[in-house]
Protein backbone atom coordinates (compact mmCIF):
# COMPACT_ATOMS: atom_id res chain seq x y z
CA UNK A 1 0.00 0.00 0.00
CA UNK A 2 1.04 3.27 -0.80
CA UNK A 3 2.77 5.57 1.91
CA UNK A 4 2.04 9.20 2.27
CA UNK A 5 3.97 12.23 4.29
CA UNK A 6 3.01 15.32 5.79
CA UNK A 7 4.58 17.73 6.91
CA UNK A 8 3.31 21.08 8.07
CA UNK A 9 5.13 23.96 9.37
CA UNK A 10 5.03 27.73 9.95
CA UNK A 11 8.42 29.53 9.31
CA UNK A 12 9.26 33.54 10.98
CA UNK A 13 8.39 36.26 8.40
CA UNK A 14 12.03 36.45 8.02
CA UNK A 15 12.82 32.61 7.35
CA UNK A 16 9.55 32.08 5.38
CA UNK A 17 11.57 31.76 1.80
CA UNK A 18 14.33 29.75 3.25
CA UNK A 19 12.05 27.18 4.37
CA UNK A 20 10.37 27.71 1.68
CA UNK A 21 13.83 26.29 -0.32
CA UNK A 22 14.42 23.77 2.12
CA UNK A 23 10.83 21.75 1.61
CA UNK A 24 11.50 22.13 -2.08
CA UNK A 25 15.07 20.68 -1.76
CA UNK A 26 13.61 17.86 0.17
CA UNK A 27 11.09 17.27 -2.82
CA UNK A 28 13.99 17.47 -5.33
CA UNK A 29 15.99 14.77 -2.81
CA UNK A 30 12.88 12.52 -2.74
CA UNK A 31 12.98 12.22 -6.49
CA UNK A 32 16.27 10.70 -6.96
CA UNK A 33 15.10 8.06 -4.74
CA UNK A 34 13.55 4.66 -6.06
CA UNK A 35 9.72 4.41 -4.69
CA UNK A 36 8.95 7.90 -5.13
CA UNK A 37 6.18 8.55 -6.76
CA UNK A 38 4.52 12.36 -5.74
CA UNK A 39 6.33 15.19 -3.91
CA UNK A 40 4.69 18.67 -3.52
CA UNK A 41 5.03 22.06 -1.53
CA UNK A 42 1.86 24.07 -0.42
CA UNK A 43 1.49 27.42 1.25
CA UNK A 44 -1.15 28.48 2.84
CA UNK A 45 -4.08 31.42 1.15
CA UNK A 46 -4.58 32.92 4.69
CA UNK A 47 -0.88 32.78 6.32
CA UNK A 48 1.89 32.69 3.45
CA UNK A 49 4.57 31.45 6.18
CA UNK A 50 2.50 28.11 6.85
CA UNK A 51 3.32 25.53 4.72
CA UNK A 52 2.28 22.09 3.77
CA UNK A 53 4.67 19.30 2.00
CA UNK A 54 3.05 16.07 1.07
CA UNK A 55 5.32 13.16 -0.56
CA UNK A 56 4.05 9.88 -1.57
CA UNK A 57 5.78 6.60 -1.78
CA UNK A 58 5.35 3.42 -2.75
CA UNK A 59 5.85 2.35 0.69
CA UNK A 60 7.15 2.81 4.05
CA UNK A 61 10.14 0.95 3.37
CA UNK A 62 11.68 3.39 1.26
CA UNK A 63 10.37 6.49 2.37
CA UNK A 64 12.44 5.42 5.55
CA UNK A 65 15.56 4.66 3.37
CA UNK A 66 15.03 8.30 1.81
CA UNK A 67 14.91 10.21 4.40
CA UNK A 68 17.75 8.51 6.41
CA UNK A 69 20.53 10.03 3.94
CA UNK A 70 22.94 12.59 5.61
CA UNK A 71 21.83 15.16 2.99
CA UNK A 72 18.18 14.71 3.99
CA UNK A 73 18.72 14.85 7.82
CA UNK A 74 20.74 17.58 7.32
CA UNK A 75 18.23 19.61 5.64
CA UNK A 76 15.87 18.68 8.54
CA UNK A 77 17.47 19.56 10.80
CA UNK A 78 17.54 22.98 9.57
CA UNK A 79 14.03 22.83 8.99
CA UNK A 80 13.66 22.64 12.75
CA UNK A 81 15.62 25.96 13.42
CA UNK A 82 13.60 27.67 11.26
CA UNK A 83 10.38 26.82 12.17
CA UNK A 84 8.19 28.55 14.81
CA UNK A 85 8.36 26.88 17.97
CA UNK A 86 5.42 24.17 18.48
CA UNK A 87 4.70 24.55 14.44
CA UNK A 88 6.46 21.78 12.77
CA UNK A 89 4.46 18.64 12.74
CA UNK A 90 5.32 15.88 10.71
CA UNK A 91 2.62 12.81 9.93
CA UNK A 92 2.41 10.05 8.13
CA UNK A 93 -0.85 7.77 6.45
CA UNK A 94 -1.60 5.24 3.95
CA UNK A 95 -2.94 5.50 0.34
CA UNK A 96 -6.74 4.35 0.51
CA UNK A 97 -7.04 3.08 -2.74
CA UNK A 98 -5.60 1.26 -5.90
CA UNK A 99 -2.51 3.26 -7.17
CA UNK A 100 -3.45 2.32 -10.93
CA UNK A 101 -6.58 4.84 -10.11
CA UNK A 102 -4.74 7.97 -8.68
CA UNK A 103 -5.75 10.97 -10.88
CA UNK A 104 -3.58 13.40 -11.82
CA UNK A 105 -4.65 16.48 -14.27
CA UNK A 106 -2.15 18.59 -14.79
């Protein structure tokens, strides 16, 4: 089944575009890595220093092996000093649903 991550955090006015970089970075990491299937960065309508990164895998397995990579836990770890204390939540869930039916229209 399908693996899914979240990650939601709110970054200072002044670290908003750094973050901003970092999540995409991640994304761009993710891809190079076999099981990878979706990676995207969202920022919020109402605050534009929240922001939302979802990246789906083909399961848990190598999401793990992904994000395990010095790079990536360096990049993290930055993540954490940027963020807004008590904003940076990370989560993780399952794909409900045959992959062969996920729609994309881009």
């Amino acid at each position: 089944m399908a693996y899914v991550r979240v990650t939601s955090v709110i970054f200072p006015e002044h670290a908003a575009a750094e973050g901003a970089r970092i999540l995409q970075e991640l994304n761009d990491e993710a891809d190079k890595h076999e099981g990878h299937i979706l990676g995207m960065v969202l920022r919020s309508t109402v605050n534009h220093n929240q922001y939302l990164r979802l990246s789906m895998w083909h399961n848990r397995h190598q999401a793990d092996h992904a994000s395990n990579t010095d790079h990536v836990v360096a990049l993290r770890a930055r993540l954490n000093v940027l963020t807004v204390d008590g904003h940076h939540r990370e989560d993780s869930f399952e794909y409900v649903g045959d992959l062969k039916n996920l729609r994309l229209n881009l």
